[in-house]
C-alpha atoms as a PDB file:
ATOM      1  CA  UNK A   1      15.204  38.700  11.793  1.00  0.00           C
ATOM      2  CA  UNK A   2      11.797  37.567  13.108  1.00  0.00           C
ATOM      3  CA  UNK A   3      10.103  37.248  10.291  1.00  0.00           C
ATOM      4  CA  UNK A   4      13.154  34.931   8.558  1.00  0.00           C
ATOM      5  CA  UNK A   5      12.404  32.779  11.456  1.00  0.00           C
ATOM      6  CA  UNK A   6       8.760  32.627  11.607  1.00  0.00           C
ATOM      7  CA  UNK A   7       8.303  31.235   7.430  1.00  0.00           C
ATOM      8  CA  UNK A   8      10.008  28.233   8.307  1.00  0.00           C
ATOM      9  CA  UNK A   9       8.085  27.732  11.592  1.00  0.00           C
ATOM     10  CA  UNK A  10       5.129  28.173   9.620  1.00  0.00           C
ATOM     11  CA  UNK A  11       5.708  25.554   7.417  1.00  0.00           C
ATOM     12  CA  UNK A  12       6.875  22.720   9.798  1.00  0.00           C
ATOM     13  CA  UNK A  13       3.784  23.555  11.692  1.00  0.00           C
ATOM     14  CA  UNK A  14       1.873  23.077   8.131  1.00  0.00           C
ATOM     15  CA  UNK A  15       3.546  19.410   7.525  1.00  0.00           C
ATOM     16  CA  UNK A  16       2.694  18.022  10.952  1.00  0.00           C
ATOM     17  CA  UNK A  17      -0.796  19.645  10.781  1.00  0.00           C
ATOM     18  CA  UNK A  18      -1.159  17.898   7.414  1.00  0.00           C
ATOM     19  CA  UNK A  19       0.496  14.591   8.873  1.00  0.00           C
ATOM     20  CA  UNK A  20      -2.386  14.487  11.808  1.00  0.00           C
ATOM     21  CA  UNK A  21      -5.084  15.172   9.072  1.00  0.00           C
ATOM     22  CA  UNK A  22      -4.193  12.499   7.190  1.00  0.00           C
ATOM     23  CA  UNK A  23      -3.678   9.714  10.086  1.00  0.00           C
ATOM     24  CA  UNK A  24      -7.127  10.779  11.756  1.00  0.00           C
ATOM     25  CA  UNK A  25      -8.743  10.143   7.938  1.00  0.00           C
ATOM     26  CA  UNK A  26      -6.749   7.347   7.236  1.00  0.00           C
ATOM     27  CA  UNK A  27      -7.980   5.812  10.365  1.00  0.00           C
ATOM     28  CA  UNK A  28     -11.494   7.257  10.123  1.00  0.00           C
ATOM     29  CA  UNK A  29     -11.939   6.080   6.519  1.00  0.00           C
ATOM     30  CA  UNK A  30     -10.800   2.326   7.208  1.00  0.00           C
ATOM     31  CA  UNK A  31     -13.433   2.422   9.870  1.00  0.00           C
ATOM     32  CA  UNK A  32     -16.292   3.817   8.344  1.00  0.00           C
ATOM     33  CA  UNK A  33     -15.595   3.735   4.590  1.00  0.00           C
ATOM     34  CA  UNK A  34     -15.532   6.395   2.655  1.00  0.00           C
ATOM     35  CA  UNK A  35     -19.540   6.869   2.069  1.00  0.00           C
ATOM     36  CA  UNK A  36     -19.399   6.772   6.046  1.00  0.00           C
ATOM     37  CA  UNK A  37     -16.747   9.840   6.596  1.00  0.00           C
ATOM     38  CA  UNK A  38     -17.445  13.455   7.027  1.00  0.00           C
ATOM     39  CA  UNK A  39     -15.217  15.866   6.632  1.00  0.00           C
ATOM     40  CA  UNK A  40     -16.475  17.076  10.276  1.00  0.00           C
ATOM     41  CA  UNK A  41     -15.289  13.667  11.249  1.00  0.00           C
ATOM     42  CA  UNK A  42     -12.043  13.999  10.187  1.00  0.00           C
ATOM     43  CA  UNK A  43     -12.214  17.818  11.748  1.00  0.00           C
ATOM     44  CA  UNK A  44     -12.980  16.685  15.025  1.00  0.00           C
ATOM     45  CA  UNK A  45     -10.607  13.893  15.363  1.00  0.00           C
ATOM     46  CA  UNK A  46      -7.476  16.691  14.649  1.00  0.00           C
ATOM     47  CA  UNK A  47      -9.215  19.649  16.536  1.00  0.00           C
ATOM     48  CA  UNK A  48      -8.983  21.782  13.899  1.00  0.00           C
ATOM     49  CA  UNK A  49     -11.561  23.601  11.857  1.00  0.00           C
ATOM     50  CA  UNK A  50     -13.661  21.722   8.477  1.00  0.00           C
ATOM     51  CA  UNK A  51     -12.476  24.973   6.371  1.00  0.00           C
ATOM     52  CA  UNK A  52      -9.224  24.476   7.326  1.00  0.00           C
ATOM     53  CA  UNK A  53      -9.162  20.674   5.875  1.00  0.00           C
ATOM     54  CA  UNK A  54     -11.059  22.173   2.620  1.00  0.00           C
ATOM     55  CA  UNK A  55      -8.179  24.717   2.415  1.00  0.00           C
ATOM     56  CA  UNK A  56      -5.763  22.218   2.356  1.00  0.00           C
ATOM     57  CA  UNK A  57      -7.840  19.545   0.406  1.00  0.00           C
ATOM     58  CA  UNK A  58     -10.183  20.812  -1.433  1.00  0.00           C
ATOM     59  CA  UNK A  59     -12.779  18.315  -0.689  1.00  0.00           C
ATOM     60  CA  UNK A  60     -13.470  14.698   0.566  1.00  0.00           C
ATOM     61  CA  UNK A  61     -12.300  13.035  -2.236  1.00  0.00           C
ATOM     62  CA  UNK A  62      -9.122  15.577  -2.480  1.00  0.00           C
ATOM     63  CA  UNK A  63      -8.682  14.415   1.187  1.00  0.00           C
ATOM     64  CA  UNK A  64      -9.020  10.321   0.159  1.00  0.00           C
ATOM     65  CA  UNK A  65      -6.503  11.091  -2.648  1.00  0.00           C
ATOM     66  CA  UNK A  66      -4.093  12.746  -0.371  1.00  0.00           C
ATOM     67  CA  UNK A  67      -4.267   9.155   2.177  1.00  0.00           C
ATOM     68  CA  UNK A  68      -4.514   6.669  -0.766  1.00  0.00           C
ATOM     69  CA  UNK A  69      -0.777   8.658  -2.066  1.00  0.00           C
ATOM     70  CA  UNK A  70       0.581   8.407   0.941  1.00  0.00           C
ATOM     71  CA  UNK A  71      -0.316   4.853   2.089  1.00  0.00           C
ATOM     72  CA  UNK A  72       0.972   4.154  -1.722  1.00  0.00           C
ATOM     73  CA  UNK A  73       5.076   5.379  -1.171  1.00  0.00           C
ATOM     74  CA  UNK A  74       4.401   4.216   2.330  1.00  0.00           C
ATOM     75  CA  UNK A  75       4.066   0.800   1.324  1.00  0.00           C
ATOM     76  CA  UNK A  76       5.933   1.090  -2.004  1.00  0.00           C
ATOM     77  CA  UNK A  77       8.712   1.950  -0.240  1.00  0.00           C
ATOM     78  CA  UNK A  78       8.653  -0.262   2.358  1.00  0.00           C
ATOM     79  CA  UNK A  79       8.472  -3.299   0.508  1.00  0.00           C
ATOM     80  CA  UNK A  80      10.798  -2.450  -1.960  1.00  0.00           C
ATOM     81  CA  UNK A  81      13.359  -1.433   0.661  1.00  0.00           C
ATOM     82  CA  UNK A  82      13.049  -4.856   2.135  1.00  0.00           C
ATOM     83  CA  UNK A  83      13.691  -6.590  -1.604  1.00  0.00           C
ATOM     84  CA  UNK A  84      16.508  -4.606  -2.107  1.00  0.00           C
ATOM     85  CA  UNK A  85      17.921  -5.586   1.358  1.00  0.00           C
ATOM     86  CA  UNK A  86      17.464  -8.891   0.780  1.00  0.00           C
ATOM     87  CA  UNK A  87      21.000 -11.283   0.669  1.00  0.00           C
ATOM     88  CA  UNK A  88      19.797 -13.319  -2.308  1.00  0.00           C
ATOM     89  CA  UNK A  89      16.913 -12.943  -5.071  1.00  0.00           C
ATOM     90  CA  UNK A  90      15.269 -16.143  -2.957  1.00  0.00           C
ATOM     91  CA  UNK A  91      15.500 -13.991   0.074  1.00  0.00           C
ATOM     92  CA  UNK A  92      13.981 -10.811  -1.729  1.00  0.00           C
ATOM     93  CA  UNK A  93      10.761 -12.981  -2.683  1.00  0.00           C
ATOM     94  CA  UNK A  94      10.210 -13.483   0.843  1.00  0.00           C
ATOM     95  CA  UNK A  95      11.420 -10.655   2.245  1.00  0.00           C
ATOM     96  CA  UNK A  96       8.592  -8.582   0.009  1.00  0.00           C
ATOM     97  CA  UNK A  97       6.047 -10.517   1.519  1.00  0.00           C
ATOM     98  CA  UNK A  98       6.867 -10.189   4.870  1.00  0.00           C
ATOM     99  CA  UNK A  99       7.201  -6.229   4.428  1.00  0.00           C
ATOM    100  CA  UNK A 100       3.806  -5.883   2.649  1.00  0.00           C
ATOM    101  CA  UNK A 101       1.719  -8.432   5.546  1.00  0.00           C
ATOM    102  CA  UNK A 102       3.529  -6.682   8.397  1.00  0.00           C
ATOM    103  CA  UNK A 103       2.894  -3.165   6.847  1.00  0.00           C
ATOM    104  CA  UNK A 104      -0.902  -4.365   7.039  1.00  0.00           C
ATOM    105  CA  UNK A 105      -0.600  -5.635  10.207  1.00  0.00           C
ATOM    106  CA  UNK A 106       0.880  -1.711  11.307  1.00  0.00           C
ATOM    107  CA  UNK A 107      -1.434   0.133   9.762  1.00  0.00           C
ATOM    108  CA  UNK A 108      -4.706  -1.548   9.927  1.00  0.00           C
ATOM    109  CA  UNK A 109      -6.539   0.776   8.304  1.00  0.00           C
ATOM    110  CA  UNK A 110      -4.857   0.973   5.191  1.00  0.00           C
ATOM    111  CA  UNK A 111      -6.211  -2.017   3.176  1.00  0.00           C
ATOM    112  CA  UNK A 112      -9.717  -0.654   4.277  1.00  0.00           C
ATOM    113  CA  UNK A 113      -8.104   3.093   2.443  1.00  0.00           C
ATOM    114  CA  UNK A 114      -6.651   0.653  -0.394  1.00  0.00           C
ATOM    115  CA  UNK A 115      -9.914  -1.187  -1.519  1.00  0.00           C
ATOM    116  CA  UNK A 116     -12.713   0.957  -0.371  1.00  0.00           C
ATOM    117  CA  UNK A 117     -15.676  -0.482  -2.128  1.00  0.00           C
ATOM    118  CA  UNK A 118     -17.554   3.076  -2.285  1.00  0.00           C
ATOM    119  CA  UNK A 119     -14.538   4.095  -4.009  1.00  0.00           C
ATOM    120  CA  UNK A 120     -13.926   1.826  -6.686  1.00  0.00           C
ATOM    121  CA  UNK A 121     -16.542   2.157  -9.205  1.00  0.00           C
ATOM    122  CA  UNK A 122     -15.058   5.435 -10.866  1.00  0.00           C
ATOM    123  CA  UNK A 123     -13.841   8.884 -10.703  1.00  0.00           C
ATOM    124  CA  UNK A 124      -9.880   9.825  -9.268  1.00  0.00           C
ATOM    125  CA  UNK A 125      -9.676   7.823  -6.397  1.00  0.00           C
ATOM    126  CA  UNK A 126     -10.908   4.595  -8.400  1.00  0.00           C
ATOM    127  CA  UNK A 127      -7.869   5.397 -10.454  1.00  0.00           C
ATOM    128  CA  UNK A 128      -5.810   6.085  -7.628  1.00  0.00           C
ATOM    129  CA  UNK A 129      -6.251   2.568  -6.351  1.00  0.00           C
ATOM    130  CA  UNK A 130      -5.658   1.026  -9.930  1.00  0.00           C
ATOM    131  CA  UNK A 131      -2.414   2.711  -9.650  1.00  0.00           C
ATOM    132  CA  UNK A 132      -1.580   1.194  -6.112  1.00  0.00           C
ATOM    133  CA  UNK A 133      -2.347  -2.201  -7.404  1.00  0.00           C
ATOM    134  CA  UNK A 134      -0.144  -1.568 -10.481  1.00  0.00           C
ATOM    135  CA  UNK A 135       2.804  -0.316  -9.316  1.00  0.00           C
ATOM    136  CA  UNK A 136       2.463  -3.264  -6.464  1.00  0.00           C
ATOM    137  CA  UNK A 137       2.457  -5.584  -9.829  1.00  0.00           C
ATOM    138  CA  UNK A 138       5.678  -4.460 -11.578  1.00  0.00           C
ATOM    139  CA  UNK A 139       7.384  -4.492  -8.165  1.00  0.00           C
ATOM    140  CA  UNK A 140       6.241  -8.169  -8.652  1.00  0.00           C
ATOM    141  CA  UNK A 141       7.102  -8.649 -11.751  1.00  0.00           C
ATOM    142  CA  UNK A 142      10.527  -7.398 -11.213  1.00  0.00           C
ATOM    143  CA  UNK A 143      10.598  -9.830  -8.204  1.00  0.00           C
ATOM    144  CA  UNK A 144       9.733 -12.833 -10.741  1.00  0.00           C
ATOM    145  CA  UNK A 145      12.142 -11.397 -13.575  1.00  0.00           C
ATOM    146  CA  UNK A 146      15.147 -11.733 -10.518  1.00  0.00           C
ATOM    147  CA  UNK A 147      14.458 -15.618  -9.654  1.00  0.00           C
ATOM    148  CA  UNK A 148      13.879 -16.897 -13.257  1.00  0.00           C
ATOM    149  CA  UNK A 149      16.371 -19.452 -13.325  1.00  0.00           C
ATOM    150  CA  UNK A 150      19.303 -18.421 -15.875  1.00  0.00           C
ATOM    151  CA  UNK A 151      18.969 -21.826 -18.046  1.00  0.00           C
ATOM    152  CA  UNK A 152      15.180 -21.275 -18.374  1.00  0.00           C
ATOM    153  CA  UNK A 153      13.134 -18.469 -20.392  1.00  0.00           C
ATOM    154  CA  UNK A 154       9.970 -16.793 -19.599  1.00  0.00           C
ATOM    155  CA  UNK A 155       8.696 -13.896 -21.360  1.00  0.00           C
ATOM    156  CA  UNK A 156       6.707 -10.761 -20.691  1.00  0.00           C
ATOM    157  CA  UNK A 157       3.490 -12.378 -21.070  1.00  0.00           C
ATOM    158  CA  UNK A 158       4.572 -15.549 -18.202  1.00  0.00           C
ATOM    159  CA  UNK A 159       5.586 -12.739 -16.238  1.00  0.00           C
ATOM    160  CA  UNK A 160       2.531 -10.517 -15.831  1.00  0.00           C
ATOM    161  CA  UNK A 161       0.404 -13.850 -15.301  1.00  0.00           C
ATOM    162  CA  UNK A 162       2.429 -14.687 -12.860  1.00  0.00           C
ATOM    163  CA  UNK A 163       2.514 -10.887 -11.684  1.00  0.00           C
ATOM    164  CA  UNK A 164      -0.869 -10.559 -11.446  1.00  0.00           C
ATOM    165  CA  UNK A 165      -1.557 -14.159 -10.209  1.00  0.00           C
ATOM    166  CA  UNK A 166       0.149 -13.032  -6.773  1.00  0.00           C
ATOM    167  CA  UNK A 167      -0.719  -9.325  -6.402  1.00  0.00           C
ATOM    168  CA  UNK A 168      -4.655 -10.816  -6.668  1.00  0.00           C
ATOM    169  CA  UNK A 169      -3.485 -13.907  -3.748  1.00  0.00           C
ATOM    170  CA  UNK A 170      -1.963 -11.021  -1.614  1.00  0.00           C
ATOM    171  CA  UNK A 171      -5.105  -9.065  -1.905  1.00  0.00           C
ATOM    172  CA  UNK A 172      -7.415 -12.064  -1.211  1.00  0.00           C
ATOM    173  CA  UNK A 173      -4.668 -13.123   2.027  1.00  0.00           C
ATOM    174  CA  UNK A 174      -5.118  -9.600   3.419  1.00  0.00           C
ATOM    175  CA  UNK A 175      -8.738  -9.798   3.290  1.00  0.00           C
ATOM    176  CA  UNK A 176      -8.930 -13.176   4.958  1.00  0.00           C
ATOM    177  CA  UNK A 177      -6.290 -12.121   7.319  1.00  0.00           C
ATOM    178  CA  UNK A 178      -7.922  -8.958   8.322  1.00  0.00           C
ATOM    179  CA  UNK A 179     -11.811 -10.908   8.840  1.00  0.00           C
ATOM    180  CA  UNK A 180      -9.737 -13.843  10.622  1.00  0.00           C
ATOM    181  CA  UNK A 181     -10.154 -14.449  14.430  1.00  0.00           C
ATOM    182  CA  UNK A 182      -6.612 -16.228  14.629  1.00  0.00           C
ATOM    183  CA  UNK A 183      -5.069 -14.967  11.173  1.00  0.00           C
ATOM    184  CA  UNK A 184      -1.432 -16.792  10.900  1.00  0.00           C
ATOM    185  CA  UNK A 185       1.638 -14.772  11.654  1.00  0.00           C
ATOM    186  CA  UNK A 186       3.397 -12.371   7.955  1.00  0.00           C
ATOM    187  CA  UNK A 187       6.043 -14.715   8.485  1.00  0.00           C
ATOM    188  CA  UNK A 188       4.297 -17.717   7.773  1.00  0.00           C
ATOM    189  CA  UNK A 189       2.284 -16.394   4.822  1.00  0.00           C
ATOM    190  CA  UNK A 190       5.210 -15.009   3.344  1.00  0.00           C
ATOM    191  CA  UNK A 191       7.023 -18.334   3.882  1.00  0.00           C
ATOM    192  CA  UNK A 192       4.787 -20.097   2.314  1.00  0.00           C
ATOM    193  CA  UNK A 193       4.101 -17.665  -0.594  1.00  0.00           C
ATOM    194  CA  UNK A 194       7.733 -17.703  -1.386  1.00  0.00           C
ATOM    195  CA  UNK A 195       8.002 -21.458  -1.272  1.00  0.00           C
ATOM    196  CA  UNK A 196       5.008 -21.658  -3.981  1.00  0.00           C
ATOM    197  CA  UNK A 197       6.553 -19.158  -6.344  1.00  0.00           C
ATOM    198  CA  UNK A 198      10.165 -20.267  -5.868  1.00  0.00           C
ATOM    199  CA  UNK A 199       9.228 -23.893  -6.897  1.00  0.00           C
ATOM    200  CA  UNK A 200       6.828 -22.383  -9.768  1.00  0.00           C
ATOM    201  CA  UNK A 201       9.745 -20.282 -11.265  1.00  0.00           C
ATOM    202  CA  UNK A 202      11.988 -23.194 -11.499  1.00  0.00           C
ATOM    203  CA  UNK A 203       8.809 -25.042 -13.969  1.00  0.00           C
ATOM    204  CA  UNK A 204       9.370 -22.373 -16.906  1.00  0.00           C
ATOM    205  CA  UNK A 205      10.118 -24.371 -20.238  1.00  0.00           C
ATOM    206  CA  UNK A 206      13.957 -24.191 -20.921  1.00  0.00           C
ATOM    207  CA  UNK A 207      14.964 -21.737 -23.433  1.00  0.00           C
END
């Protein structure tokens, strides 16, 4: 009887050990990049010992994997949840870009995670990001494929232009929005991103 209780204690204490490692390096990583984190950073933050996070990790970059997947279904999810909320394909447009700013805006950290610059140049995690920013894209691109206009035609190549077109002004948006002093509100820049893409849509030749 005690030890059929104790497994399962075991392993919730596990997942919210894990979940604290991960929000201390999340955090700790957007602040000091990745070149500027130490695992003993990362250690001291949770109160728990640097063999421990190794156990669990396997090393720093096993540890930036582990944030960049979660940030990645954290924000997949969100955004997509909002698009499929949405009362009309119009609505979903802006509705995505209101999740993704505001997700930014809650976890401030997590574009620093996203686009590390000491990250980027190669190895897993550089890969890891590329897969962020793609999935980000076809959940674009299925946005687009929704609000082209029934009488008009646009095909696979319009679409990942226009795809990739917004995933790289979102990117550029959080940047400036993050180094802003007075940054305007998600709901304006996903007002006015909708409005531009909307009105672009509805320019596709007709089929």
């Amino acid at each position: 009887m005690t030890s059929t209780t104790a497994a399962p204690k075991r392993r919730r204490d596990r997942a919210a050990r894990e979940r604290e490692i991960l929000e201390a390096a999340e955090r700790i990583f957007g602040e000091r990049g990745y070149q500027g984190t130490s695992m003993d950073d990362v250690a001291a933050q949770v109160g728990v010992s640097k063999p421990l996070i190794y156990q669990y990790y396997g090393s720093k970059d096993g540890l930036f994997l582990a944030c960049l997947a979660r940030l990645r279904g954290q924000l997949l999810d969100t955004v997509a949840d909002a698009v499929m909320a949405a009362a009309s394909a119009e609505d979903a447009l802006y509705a995505g870009f209101l999740a993704w700013f505001r997700f930014l805006d809650e976890h401030p950290q997590a574009w620093s995670v996203l686009v590390d610059e000491g990250m980027l140049s190669a190895g897993p995690a550089a890969e890891a990001t590329d897969e962020v920013r793609a999935a980000f894209i076809e959940l674009i691109a299925t946005m687009v494929r929704m609000n082209v206009p029934a009488d008009r035609a646009a095909d696979d190549d319009e679409i990942q232009i226009v795809a990739q077109s917004i995933s790289g002004a979102t990117e550029r948006l959080a940047i400036w929005r993050t180094r802003s002093a007075n940054p305007p509100p998600p709901e304006k820049v996903a007002r006015t991103l909708q409005d531009l893409l909307w009105q672009g849509l509805h320019t596709f030749k007709t089929s």
